[in-house]
N, C-alpha and C. Protein backbone atom coordinates (compact mmCIF):
# COMPACT_ATOMS: atom_id res chain seq x y z
N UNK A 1 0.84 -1.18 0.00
CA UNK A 1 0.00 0.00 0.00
C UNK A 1 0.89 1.25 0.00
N UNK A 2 0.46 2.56 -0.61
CA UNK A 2 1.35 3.18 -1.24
C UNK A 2 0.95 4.43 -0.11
N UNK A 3 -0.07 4.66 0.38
CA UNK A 3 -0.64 5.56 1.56
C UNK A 3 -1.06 4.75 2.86
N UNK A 4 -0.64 5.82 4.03
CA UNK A 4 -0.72 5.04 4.93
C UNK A 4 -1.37 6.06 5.97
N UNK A 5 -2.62 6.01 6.70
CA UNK A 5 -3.38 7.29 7.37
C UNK A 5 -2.97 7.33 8.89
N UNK A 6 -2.52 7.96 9.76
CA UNK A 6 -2.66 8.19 10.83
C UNK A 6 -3.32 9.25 11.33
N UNK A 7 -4.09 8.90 12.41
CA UNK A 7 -5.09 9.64 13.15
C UNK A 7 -5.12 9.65 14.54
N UNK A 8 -5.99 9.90 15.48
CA UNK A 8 -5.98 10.13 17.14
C UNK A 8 -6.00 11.40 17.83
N UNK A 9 -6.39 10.94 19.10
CA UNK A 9 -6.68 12.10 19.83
C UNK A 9 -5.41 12.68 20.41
N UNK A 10 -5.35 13.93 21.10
CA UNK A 10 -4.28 14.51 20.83
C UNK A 10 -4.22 14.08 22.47
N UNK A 11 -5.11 14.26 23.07
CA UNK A 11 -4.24 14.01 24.71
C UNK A 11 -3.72 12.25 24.90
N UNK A 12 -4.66 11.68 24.13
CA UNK A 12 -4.13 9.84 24.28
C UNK A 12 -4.21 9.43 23.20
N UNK A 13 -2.56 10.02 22.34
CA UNK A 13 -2.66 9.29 21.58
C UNK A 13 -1.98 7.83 21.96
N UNK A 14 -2.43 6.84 20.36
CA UNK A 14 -1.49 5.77 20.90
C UNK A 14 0.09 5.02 20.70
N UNK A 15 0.15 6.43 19.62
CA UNK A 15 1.37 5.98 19.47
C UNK A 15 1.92 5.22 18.03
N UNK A 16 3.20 5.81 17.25
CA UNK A 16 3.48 5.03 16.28
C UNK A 16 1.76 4.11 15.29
N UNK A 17 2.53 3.15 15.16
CA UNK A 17 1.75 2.27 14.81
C UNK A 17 0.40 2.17 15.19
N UNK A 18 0.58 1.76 16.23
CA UNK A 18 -1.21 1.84 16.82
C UNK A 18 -1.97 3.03 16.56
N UNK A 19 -1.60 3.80 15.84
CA UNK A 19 -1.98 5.04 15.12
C UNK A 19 -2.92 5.42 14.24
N UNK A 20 -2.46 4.07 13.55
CA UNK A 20 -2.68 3.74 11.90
C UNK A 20 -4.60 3.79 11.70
N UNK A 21 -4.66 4.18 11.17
CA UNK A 21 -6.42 4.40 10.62
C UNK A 21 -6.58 3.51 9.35
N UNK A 22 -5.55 3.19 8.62
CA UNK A 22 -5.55 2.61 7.27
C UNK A 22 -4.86 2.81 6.27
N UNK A 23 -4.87 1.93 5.01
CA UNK A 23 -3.56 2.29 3.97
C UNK A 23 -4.84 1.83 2.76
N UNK A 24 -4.21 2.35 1.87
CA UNK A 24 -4.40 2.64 0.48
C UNK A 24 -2.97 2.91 -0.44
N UNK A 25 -4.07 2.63 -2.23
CA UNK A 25 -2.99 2.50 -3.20
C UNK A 25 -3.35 4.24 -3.39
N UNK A 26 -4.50 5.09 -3.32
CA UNK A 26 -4.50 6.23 -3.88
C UNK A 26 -4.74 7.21 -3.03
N UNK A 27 -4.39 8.45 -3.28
CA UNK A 27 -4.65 9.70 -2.21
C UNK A 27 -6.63 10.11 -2.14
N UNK A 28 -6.50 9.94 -2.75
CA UNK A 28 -8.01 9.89 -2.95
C UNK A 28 -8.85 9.03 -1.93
N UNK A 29 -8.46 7.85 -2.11
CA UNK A 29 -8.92 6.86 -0.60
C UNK A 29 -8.68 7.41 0.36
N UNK A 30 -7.17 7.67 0.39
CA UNK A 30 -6.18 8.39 1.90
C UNK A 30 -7.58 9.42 2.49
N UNK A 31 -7.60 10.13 1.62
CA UNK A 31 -9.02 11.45 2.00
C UNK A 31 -9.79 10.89 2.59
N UNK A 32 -10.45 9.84 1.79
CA UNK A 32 -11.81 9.14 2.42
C UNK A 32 -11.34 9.07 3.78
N UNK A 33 -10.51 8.09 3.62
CA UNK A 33 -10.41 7.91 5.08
C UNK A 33 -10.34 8.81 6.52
N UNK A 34 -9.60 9.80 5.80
CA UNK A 34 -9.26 10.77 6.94
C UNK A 34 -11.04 11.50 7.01
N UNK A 35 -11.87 11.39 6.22
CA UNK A 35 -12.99 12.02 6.10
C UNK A 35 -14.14 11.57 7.31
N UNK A 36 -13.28 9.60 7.29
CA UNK A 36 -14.21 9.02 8.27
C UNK A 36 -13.49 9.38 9.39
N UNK A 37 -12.53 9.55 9.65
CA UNK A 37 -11.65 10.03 10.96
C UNK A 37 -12.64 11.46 11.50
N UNK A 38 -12.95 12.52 10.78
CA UNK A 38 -13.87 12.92 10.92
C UNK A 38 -14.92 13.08 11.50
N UNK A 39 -15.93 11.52 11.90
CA UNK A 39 -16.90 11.72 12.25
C UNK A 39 -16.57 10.85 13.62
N UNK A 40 -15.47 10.47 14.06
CA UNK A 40 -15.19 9.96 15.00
C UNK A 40 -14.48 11.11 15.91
N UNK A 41 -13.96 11.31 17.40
CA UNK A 41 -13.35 12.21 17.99
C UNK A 41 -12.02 12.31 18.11
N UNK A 42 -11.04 11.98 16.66
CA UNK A 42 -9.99 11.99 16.39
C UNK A 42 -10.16 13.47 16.41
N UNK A 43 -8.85 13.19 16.20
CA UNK A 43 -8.41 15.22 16.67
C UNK A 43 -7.03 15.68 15.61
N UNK A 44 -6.53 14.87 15.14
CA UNK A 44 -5.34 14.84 14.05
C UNK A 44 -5.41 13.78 13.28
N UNK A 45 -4.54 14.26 12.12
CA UNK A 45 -4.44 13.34 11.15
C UNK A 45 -3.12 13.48 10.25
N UNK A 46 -2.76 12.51 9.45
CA UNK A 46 -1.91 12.68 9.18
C UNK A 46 -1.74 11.54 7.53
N UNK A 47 -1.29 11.75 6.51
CA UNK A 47 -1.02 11.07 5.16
C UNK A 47 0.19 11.24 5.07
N UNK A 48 0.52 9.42 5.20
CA UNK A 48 2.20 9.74 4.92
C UNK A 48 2.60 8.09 3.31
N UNK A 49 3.34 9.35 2.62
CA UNK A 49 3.30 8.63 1.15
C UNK A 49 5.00 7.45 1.62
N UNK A 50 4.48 6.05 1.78
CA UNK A 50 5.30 5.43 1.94
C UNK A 50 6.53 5.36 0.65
N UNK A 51 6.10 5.40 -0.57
CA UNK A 51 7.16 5.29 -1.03
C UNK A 51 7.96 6.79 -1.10
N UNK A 52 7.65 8.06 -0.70
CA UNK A 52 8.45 9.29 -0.80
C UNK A 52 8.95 9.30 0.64
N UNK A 53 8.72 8.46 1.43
CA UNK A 53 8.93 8.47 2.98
C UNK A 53 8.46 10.26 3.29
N UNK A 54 7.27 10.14 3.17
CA UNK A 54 7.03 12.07 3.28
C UNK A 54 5.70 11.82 3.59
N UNK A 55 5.50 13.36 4.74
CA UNK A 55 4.03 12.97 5.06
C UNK A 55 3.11 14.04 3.80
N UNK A 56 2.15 14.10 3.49
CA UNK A 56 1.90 14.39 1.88
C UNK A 56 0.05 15.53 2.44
N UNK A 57 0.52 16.46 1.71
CA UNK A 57 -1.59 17.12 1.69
C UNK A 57 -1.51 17.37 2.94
N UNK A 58 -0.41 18.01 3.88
CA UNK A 58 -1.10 18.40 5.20
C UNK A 58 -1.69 19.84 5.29
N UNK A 59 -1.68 20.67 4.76
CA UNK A 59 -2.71 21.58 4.48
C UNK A 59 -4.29 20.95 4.45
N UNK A 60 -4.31 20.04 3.17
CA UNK A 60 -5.84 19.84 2.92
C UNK A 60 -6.27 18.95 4.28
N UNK A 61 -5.50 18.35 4.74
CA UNK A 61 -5.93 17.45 6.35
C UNK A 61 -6.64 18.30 7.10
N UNK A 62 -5.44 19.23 7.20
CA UNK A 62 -5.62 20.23 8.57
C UNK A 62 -7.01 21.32 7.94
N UNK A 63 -7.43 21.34 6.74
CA UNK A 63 -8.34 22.03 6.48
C UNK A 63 -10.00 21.36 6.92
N UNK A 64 -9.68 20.13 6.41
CA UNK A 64 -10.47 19.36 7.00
C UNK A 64 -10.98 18.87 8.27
N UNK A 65 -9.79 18.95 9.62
CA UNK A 65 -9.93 19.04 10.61
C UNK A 65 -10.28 20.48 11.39
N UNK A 66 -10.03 21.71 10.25
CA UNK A 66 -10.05 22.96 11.05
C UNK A 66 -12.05 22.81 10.85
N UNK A 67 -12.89 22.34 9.84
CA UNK A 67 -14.13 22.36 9.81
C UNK A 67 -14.53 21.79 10.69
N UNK A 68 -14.06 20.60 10.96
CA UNK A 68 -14.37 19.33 12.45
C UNK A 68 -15.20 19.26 12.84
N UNK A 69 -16.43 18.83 11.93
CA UNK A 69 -17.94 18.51 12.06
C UNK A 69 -18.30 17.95 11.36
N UNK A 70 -19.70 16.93 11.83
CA UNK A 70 -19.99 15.81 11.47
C UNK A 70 -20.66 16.39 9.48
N UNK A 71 -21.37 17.32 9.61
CA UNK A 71 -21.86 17.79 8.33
C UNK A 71 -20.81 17.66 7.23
N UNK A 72 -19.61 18.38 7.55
CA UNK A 72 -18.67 18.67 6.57
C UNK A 72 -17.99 17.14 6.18
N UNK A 73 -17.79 16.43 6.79
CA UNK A 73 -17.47 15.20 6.94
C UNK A 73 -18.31 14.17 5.84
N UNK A 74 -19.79 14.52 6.08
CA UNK A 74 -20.60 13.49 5.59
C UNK A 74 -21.06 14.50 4.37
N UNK A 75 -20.71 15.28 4.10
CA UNK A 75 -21.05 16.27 2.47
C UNK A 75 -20.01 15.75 1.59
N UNK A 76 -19.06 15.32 2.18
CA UNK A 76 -16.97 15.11 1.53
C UNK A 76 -17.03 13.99 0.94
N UNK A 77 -18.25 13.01 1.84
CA UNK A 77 -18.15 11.29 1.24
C UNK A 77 -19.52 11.30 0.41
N UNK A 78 -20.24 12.15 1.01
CA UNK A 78 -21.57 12.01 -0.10
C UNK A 78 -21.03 12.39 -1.70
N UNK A 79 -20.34 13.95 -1.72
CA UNK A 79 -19.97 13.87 -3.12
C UNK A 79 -19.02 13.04 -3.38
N UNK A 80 -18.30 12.48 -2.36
CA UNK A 80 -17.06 10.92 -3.36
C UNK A 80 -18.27 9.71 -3.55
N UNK A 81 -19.18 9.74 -3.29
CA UNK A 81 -20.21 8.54 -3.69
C UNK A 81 -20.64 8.49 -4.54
N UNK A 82 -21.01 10.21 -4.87
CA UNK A 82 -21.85 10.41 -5.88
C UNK A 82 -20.86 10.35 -7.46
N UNK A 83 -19.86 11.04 -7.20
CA UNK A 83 -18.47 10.55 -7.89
C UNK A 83 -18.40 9.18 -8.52
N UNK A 84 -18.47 8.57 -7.56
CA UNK A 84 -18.23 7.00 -7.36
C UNK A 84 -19.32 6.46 -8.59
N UNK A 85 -20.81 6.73 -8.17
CA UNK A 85 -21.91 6.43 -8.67
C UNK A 85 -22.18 6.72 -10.10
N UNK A 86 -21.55 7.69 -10.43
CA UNK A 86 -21.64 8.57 -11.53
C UNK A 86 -20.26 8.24 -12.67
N UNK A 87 -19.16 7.42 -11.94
CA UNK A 87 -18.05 7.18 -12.66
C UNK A 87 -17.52 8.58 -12.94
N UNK A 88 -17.50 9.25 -12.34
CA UNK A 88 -16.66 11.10 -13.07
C UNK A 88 -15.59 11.14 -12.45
N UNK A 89 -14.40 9.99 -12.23
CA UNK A 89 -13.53 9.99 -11.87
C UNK A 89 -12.68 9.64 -13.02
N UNK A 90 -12.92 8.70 -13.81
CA UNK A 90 -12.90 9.07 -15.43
C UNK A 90 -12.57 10.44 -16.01
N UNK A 91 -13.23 11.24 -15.96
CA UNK A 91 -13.23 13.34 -16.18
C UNK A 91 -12.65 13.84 -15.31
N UNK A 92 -11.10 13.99 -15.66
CA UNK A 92 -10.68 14.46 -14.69
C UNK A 92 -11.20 16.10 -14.39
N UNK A 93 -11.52 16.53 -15.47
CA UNK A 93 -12.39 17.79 -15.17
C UNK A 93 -13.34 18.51 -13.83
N UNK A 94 -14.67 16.58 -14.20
CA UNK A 94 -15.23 16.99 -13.20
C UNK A 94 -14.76 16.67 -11.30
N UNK A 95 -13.93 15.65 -11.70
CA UNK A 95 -12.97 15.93 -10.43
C UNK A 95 -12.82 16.47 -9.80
N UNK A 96 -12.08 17.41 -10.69
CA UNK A 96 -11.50 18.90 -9.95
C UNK A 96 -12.48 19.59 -9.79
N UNK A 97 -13.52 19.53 -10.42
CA UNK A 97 -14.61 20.73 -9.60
C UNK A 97 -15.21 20.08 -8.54
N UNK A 98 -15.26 18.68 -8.50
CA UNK A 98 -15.87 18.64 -7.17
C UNK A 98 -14.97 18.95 -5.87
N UNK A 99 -13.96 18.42 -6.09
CA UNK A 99 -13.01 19.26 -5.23
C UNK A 99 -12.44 20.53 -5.32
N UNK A 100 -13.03 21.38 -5.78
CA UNK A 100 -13.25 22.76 -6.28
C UNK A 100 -14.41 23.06 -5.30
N UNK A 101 -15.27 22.65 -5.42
CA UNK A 101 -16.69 22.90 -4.50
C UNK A 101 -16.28 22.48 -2.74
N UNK A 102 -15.52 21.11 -2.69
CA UNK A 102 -15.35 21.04 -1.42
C UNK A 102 -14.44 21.97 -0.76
N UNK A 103 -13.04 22.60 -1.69
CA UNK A 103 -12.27 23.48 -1.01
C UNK A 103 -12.99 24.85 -0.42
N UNK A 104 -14.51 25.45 -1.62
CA UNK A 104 -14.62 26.41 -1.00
C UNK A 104 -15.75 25.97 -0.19
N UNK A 105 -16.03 25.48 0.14
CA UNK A 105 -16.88 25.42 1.27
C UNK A 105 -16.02 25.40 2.24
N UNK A 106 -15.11 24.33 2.61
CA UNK A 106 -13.91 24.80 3.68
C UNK A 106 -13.72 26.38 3.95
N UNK A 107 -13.62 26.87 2.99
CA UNK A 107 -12.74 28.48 3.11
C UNK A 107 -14.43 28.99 3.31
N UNK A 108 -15.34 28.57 3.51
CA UNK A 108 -16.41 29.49 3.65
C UNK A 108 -16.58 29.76 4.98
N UNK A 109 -15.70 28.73 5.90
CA UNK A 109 -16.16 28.68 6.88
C UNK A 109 -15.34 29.28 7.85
């Protein structure tokens, strides 16, 4: 697996490894995941690209955690479903606008 997610609370965390939220081949999953980190009372997060040994997108994390509510969370996976549902991951076009739409809603807030 080419992404690897760490997450947790900031007063207990658990440490290294026991950290781990999940791995994936694409950054795109990595998101998901951190999206479901989200609706749980994790408090950080973190995407680290195993093969660049680098942690990767910590802006868009921390943007995601600066919203830190269940709404914003479950709007992030509804449009990757609808994505999903729709195959427009194919277009890379419409891609980018949906993550075009999710960045400014972040910054709206």
């Amino acid at each position: 697996m080419r992404y690897a997610v760490f997450s947790g609370d900031n007063y207990y965390p658990s440490g290294g490894w026991r950290d781990l939220a999940g791995q994936c081949e694409t950054l795109e999953e990595a998101m998901d995941i951190v999206a479901r980190c989200l609706s749980t009372r994790d408090e950080w997060a973190d995407i680290a690209d195993t093969d660049a040994c680098a942690i990767v997108m910590e802006e868009e994390v921390d943007a995601l955690f600066a919203a830190r509510n269940a709404a914003a969370a479950a709007k992030y996976i509804a449009e990757k479903e609808e994505a999903a549902r729709l195959k427009v991951e194919r277009d890379p076009k419409r891609v980018a606008e949906l993550y075009d739409q999710l960045r400014k809603t972040r910054e709206d807030r």
